[in-house]
N, C-alpha and C. Protein backbone atom coordinates (compact mmCIF):
# COMPACT_ATOMS: atom_id res chain seq x y z
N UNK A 1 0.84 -1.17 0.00
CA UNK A 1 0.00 0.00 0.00
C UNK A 1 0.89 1.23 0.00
N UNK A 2 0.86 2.85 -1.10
CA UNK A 2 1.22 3.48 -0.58
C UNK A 2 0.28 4.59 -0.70
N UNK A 3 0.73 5.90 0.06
CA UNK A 3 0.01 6.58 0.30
C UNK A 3 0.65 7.89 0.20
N UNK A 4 0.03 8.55 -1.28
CA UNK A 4 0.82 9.95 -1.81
C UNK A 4 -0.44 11.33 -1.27
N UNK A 5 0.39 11.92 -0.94
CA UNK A 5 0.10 13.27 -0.54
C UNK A 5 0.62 14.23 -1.59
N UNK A 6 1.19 14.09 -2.70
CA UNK A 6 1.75 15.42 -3.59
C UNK A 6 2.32 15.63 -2.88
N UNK A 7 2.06 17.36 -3.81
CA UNK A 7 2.55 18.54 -2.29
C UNK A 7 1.71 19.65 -2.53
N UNK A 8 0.53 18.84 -2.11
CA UNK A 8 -0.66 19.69 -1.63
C UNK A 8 -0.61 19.85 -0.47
N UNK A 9 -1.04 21.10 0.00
CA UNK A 9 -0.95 21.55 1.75
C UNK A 9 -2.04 20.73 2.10
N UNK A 10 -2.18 19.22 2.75
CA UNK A 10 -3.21 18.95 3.27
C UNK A 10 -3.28 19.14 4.77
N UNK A 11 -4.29 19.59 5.35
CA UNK A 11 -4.34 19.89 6.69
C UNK A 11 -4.62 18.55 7.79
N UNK A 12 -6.04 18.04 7.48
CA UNK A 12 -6.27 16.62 7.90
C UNK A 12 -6.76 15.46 7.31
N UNK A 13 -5.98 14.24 8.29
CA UNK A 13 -5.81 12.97 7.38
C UNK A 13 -6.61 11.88 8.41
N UNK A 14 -8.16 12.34 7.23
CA UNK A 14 -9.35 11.19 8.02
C UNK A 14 -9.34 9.80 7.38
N UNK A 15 -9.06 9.25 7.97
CA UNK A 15 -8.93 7.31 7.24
C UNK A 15 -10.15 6.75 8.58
N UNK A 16 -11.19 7.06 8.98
CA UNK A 16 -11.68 5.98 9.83
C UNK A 16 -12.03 4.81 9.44
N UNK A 17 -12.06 3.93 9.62
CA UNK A 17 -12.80 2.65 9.71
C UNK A 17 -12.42 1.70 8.29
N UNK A 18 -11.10 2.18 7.62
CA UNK A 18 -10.95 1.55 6.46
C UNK A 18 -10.20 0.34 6.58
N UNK A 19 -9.65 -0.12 7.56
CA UNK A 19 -9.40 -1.49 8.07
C UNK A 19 -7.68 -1.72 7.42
N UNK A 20 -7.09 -0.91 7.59
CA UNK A 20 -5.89 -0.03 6.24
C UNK A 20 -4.94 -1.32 7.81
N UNK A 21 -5.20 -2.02 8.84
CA UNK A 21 -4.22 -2.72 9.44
C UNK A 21 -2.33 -1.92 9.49
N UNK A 22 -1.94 -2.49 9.95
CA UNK A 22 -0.48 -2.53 9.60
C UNK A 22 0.22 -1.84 8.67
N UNK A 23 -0.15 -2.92 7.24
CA UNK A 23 0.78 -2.16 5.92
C UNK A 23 -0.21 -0.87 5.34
N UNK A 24 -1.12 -0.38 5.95
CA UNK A 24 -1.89 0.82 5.70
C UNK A 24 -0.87 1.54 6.76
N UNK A 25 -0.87 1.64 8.35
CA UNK A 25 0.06 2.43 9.03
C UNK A 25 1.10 2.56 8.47
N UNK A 26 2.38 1.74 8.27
CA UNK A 26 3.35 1.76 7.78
C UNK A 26 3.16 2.78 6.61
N UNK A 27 2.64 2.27 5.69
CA UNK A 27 2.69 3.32 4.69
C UNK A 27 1.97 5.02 4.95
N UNK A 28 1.08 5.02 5.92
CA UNK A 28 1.20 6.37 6.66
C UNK A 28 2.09 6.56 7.16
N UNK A 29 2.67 5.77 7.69
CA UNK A 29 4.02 6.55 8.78
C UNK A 29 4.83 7.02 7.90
N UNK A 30 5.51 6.75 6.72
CA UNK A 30 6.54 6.83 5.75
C UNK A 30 5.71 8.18 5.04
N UNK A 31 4.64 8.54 4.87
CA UNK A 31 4.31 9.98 4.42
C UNK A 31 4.25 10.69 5.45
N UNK A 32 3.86 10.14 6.68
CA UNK A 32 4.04 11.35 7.46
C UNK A 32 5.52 11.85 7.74
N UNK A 33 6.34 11.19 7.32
CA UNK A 33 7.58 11.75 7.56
C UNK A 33 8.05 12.86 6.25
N UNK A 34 7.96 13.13 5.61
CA UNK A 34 7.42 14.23 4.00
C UNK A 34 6.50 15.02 4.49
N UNK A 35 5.49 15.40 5.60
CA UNK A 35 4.46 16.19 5.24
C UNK A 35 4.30 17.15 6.55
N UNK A 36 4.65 17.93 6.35
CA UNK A 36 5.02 19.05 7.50
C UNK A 36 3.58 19.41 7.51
N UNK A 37 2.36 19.47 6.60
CA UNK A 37 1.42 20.68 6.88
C UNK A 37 0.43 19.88 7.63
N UNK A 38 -0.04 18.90 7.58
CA UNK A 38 -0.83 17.46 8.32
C UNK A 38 -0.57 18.21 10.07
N UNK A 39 -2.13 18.48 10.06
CA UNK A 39 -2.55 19.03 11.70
C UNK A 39 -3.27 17.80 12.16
N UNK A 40 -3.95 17.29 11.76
CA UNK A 40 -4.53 16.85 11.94
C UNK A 40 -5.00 15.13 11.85
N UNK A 41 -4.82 14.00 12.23
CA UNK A 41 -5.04 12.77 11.42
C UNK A 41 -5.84 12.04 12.47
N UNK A 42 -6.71 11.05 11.95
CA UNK A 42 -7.63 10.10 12.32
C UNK A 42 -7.51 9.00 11.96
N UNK A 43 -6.68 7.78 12.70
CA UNK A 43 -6.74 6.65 11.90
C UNK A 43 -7.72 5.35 12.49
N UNK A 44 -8.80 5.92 13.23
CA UNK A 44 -9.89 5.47 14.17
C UNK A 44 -10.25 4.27 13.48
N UNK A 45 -10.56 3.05 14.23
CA UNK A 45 -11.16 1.69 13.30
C UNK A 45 -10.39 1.57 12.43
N UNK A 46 -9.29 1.03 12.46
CA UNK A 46 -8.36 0.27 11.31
C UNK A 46 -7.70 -0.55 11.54
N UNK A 47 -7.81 -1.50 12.64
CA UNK A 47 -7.53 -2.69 12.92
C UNK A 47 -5.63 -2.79 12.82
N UNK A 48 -4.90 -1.44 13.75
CA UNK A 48 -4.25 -1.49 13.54
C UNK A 48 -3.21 -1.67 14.55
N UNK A 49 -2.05 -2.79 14.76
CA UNK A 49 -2.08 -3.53 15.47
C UNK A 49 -0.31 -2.66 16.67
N UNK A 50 0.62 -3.08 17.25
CA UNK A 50 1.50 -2.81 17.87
C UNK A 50 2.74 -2.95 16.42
N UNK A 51 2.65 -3.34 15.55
CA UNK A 51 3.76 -3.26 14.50
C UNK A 51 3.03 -2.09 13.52
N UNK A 52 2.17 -1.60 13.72
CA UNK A 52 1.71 -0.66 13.20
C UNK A 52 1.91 0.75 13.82
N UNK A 53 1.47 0.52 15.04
CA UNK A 53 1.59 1.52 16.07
C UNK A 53 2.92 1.68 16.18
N UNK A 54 3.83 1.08 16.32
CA UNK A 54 5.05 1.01 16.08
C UNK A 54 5.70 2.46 15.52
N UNK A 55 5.41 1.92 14.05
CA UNK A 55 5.63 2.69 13.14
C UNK A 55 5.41 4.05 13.08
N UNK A 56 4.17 4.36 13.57
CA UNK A 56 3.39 5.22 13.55
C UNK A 56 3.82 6.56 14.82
N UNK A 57 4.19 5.24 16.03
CA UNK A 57 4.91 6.37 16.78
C UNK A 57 6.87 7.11 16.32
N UNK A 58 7.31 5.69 15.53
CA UNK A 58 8.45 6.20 14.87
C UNK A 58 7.91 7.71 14.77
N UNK A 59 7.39 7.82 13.68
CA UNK A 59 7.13 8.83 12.60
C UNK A 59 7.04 9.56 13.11
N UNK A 60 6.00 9.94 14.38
CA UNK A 60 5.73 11.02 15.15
C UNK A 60 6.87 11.88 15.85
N UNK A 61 7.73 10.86 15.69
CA UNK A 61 9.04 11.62 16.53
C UNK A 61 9.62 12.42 15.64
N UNK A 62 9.50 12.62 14.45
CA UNK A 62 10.25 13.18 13.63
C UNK A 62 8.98 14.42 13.11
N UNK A 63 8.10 14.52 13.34
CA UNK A 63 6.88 15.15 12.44
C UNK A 63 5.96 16.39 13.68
N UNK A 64 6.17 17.88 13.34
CA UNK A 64 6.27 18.61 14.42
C UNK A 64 5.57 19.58 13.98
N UNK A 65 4.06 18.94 13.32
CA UNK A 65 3.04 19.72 12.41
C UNK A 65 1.80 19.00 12.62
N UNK A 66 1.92 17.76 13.73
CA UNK A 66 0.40 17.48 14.19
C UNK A 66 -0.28 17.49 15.11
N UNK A 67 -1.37 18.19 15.72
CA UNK A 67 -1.51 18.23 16.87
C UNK A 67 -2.48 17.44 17.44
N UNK A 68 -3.25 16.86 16.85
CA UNK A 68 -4.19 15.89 17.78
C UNK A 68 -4.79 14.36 16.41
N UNK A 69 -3.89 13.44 16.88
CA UNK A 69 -4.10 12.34 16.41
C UNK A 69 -4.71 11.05 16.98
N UNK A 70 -5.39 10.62 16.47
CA UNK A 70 -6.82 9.89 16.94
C UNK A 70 -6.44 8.57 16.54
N UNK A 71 -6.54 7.31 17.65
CA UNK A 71 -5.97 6.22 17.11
C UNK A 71 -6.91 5.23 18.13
N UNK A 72 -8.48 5.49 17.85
CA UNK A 72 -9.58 5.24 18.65
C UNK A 72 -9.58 3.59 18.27
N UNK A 73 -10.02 3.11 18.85
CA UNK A 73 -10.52 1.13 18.70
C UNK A 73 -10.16 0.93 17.43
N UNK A 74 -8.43 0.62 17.95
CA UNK A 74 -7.40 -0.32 16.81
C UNK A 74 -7.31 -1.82 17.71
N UNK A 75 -6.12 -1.89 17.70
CA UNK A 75 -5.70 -3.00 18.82
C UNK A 75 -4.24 -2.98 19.24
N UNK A 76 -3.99 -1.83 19.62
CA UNK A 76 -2.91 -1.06 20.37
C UNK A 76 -2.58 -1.74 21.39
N UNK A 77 -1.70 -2.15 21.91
CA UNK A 77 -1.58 -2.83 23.01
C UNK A 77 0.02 -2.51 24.21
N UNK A 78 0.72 -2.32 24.94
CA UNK A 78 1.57 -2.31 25.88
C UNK A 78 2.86 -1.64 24.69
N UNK A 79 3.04 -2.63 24.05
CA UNK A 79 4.47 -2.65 23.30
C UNK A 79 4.29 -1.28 22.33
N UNK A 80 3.04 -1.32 22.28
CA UNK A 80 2.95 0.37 20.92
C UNK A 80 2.58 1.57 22.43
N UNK A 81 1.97 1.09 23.16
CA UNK A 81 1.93 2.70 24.06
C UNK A 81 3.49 3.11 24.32
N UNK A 82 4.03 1.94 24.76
CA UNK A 82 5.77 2.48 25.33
C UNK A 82 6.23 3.11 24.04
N UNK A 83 6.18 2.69 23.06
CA UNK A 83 6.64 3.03 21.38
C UNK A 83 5.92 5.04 21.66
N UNK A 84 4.46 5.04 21.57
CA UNK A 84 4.14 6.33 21.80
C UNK A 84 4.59 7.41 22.94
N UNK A 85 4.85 6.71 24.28
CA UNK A 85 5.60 7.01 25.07
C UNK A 85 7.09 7.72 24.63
N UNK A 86 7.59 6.97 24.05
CA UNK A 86 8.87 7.48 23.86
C UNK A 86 8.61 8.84 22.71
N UNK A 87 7.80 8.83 21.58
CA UNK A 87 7.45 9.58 20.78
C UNK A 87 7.25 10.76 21.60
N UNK A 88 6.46 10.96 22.65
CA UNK A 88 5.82 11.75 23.77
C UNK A 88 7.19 12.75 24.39
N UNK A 89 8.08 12.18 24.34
CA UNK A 89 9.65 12.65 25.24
C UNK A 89 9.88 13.76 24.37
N UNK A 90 9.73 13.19 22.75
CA UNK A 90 10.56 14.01 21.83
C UNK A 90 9.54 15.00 21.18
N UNK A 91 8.44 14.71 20.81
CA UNK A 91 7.30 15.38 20.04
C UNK A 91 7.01 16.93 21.36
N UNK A 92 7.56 18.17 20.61
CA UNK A 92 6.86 19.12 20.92
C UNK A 92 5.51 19.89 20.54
N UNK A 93 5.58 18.75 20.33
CA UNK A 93 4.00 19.95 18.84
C UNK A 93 2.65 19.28 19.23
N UNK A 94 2.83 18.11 18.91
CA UNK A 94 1.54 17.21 19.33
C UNK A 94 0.17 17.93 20.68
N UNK A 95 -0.63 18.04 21.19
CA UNK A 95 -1.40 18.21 21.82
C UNK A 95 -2.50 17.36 22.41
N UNK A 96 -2.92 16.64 21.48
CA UNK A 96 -4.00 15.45 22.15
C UNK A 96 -3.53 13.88 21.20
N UNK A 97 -3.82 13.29 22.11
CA UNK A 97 -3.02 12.15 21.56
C UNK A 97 -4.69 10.67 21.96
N UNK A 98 -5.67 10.27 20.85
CA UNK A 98 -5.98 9.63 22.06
C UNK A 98 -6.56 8.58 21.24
N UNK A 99 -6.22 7.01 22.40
CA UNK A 99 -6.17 5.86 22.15
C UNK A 99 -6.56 5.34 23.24
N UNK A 100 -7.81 5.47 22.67
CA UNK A 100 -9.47 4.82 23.32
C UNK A 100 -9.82 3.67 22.64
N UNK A 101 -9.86 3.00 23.54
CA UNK A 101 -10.61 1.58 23.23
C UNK A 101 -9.66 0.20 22.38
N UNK A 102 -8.55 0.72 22.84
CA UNK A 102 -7.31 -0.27 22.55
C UNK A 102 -7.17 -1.49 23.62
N UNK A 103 -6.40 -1.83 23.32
CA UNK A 103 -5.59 -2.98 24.38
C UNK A 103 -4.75 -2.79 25.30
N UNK A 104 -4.47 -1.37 25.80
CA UNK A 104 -3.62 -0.89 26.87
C UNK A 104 -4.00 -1.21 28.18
N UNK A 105 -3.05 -1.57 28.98
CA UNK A 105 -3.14 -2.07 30.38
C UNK A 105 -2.72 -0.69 31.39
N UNK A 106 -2.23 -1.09 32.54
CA UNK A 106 -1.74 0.16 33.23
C UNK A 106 -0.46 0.37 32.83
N UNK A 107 -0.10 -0.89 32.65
CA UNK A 107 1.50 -1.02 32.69
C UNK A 107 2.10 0.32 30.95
N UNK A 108 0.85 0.05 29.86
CA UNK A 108 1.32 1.14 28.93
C UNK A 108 1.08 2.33 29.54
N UNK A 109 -0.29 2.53 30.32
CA UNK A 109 -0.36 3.38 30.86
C UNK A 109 0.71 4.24 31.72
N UNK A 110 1.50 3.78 32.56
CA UNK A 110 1.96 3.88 33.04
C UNK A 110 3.38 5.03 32.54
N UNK A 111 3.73 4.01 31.10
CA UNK A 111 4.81 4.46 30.34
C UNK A 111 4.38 6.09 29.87
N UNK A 112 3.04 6.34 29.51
CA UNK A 112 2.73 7.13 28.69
C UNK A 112 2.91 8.56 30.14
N UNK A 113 2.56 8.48 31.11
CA UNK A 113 1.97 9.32 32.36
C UNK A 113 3.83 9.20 32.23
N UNK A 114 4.45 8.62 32.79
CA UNK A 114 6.12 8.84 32.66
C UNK A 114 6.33 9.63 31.29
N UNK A 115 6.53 9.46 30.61
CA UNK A 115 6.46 10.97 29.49
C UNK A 115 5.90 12.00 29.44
N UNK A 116 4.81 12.00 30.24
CA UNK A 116 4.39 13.17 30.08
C UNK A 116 4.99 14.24 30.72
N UNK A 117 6.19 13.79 31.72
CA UNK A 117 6.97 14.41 32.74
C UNK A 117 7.94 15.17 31.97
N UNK A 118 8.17 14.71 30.50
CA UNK A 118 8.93 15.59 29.96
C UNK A 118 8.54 16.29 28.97
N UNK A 119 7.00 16.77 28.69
CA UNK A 119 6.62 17.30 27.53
C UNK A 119 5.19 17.72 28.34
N UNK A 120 5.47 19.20 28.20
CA UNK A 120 4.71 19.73 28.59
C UNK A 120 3.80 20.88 27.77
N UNK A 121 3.98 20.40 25.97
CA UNK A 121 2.86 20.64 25.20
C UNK A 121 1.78 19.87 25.01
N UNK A 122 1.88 18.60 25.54
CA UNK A 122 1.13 17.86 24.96
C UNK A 122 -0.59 17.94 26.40
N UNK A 123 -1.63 17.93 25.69
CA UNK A 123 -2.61 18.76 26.44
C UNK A 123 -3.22 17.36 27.52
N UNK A 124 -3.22 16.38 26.35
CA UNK A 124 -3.83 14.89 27.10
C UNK A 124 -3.84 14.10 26.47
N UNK A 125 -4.05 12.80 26.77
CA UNK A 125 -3.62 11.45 26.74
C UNK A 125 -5.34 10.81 26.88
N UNK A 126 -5.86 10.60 26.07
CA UNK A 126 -7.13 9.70 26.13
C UNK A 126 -7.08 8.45 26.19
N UNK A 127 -7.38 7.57 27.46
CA UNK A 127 -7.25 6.39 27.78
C UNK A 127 -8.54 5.73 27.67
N UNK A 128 -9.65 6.06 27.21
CA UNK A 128 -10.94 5.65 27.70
C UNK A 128 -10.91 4.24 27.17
N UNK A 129 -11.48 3.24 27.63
CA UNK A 129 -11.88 2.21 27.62
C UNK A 129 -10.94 0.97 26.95
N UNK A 130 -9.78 1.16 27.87
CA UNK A 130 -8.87 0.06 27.98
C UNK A 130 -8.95 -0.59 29.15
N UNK A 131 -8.56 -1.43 28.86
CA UNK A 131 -8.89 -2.58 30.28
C UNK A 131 -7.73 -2.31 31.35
N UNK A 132 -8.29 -1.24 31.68
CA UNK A 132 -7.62 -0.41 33.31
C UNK A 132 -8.33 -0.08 33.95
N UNK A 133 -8.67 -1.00 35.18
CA UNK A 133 -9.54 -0.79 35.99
C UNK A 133 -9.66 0.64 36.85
N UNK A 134 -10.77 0.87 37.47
CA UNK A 134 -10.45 2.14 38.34
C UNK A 134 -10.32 2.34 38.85
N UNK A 135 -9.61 1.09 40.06
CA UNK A 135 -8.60 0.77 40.48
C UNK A 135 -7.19 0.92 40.71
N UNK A 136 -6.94 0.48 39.61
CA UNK A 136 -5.65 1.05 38.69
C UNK A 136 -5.65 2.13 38.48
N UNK A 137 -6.43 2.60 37.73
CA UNK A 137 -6.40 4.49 37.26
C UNK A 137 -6.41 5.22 38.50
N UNK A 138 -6.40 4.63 39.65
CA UNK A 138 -6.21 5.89 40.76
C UNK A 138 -5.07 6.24 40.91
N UNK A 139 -4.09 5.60 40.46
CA UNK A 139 -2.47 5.97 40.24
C UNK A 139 -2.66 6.81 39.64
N UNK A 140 -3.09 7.62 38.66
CA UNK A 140 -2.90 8.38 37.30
C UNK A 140 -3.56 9.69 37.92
N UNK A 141 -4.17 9.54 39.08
CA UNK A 141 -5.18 10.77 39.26
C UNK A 141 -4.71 11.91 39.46
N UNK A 142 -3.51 12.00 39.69
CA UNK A 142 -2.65 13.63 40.00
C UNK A 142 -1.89 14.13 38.62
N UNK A 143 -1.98 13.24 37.73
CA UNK A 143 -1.69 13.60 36.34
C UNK A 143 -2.95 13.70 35.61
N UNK A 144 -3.58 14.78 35.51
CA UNK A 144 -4.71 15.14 34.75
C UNK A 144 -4.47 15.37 33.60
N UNK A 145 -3.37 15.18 32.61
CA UNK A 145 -3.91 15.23 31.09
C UNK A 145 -3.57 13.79 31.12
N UNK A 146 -3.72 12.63 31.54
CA UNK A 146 -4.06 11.51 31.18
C UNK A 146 -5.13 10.81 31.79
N UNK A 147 -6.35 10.68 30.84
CA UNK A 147 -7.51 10.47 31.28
C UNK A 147 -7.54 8.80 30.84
N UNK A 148 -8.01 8.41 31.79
CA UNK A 148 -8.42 6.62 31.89
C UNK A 148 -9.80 6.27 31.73
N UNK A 149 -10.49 7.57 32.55
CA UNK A 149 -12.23 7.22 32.33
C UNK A 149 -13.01 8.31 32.02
């Protein structure tokens, strides 16, 4: 799969629900690294997995033109939050970041609330409806831009 942008100023990049998996991310991640004007992206419902996410947080580390990217009920799981985590250290630009309804535990959780200690553009962290009890999320409660529920 690839995925050309020209070099048209596109602002936002809505893909919901196209099931684009993996070699759909990948091949987003590899344009988002070319496309400075991209504010905006949605890759919500695309069945896209921790080698995707992967990728995807690569990219972000390098790309300092998006501010709120949506990565709602994929199947994100531990190994891609730490991946976004680390993205989180380096990304000044970013602002809302949120990955709702993934496969994240506390333990990604965890990673992501530890980055946020060093980036203090980023506005919040949408955790909703990963299997983190609220229980668990009472750890997180003095860090308010990472929301669990």
């Amino acid at each position: 799969m690839m995925i050309m942008f020209f070099n048209v100023p596109v602002l936002s990049g809505r893909m919901w629900g196209n099931k684009i998996g993996d070699e759909g991310a990948n091949a987003f991640a590899e344009a988002l690294k070319n496309h400075p004007t991209l504010t905006n992206i949605s890759l919500a419902f695309n069945s896209i997995t921790t080698e995707g996410g992967k990728s995807l947080a690569e990219a972000m580390k390098h790309n300092n033109g998006i501010n709120i990217f949506w990565l709602t009920k994929n199947e994100l799981d531990d190994e891609a939050a730490e991946s976004f985590a680390e993205m989180v250290k380096v990304n000044k630009r970013l602002g809302h970041l949120w990955l709702i309804q993934n496969q994240i535990t506390v333990r990604g959780a965890r990673s992501l609330a530890d980055a946020l200690q060093d980036n203090t553009a980023l506005k919040e962290i949408c955790l909703n409806g990963n299997p983190i009890s609220q229980e668990e999320a009472k750890v997180f409660e003095n860090e308010k831009r990472l929301i669990c529920f």
